[in-house]
C-alpha atoms as a PDB file:
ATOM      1  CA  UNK A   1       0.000   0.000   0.000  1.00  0.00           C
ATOM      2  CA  UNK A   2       1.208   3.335  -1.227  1.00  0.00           C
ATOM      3  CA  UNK A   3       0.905   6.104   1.643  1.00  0.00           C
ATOM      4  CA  UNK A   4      -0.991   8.245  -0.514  1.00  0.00           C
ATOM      5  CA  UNK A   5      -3.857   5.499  -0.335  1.00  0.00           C
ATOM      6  CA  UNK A   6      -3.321   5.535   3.661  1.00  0.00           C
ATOM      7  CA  UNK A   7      -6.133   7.356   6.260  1.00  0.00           C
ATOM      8  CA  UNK A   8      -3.433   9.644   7.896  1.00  0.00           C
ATOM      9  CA  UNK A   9      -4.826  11.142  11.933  1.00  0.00           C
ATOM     10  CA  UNK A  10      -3.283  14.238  12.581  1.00  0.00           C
ATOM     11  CA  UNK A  11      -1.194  13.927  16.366  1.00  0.00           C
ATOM     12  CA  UNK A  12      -3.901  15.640  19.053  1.00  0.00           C
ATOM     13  CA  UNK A  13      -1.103  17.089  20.700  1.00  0.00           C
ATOM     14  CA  UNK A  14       0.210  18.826  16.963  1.00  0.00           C
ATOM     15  CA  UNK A  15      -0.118  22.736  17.796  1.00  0.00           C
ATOM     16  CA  UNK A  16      -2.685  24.466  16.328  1.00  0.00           C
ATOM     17  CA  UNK A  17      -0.346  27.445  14.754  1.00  0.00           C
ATOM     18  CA  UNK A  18       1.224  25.032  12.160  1.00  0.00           C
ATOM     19  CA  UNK A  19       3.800  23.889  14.652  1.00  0.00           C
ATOM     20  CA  UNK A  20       5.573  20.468  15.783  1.00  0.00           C
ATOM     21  CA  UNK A  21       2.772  18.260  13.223  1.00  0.00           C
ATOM     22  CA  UNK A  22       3.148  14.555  13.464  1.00  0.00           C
ATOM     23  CA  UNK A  23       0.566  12.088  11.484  1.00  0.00           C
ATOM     24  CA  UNK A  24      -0.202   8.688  12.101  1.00  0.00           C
ATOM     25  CA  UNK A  25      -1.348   5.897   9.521  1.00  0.00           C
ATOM     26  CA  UNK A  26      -2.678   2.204  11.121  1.00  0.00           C
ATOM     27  CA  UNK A  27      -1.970  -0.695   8.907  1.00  0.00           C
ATOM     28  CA  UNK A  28      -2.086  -4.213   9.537  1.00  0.00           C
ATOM     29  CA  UNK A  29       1.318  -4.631  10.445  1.00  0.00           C
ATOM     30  CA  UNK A  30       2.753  -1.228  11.506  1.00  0.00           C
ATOM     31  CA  UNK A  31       2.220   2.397  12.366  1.00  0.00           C
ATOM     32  CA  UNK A  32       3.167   4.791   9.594  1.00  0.00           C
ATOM     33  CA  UNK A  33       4.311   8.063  10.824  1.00  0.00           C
ATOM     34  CA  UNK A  34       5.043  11.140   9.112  1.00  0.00           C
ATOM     35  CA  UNK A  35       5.561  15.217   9.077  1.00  0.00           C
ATOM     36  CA  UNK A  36       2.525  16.843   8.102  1.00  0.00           C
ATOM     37  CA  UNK A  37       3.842  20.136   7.383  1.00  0.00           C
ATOM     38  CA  UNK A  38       5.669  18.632   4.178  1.00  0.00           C
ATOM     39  CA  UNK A  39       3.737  15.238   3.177  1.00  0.00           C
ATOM     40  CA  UNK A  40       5.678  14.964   0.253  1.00  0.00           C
ATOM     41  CA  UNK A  41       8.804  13.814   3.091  1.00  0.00           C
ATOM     42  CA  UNK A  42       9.099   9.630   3.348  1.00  0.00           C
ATOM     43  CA  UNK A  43       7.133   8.579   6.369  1.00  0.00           C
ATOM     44  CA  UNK A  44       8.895   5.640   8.771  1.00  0.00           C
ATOM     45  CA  UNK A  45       7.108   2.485   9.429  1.00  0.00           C
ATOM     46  CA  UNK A  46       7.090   1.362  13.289  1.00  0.00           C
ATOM     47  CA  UNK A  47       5.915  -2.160  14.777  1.00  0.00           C
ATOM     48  CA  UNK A  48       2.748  -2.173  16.858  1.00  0.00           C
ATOM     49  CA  UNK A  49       4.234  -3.325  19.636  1.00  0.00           C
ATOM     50  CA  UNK A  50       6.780  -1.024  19.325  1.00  0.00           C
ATOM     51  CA  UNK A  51       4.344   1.780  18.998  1.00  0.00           C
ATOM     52  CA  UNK A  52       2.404   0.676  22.157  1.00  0.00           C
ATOM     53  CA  UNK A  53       5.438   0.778  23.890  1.00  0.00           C
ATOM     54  CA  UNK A  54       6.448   3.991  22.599  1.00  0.00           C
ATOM     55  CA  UNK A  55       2.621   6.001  23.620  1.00  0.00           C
ATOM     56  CA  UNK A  56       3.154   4.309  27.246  1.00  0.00           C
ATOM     57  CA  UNK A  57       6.289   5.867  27.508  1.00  0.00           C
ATOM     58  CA  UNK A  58       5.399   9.350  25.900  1.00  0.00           C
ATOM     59  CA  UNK A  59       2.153   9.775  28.131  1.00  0.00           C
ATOM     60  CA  UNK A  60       4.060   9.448  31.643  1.00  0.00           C
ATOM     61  CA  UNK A  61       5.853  13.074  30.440  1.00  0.00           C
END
C-alpha cells in the first residue's frame, strides 16, 4: 500500500499554529508516521508493539 492510499490522523497534541505536526497511519502490520507540514517527506514504518510501547512511555511526560 502506497501512503498516498493511507487514512493519515493528525497527532492531538500537533499545535494548532502550524507547529511540531506529526501524522499517524494504522496498517495491519505497523504504524506509519510522518511530518505533516511537508507530506511529500518519506514517512517511517514502526511495529505495533513497538508503537504501544512507545505512547506508554510518551504519556508518563
Amino acid at each position: 500500500m502506497r501512503t498516498t492510499e493511507l487514512t493519515w490522523f493528525k497527532s492531538s497534541y500537533s499545535g494548532t499554529q502550524g507547529d511540531d505536526c506529526v501524522e499517524v497511519a494504522v496498517t495491519k502490520s505497523a504504524i506509519r508516521v510522518r511530518d505533516s507540514k511537508d507530506v511529500t517527506l518519506p514517512s517511517f514504518a514502526v511495529g505495533r508493539e513497538e508503537w504501544t510501547r512507545f505512547v506508554r512511555y510518551a504519556s508518563h511526560g
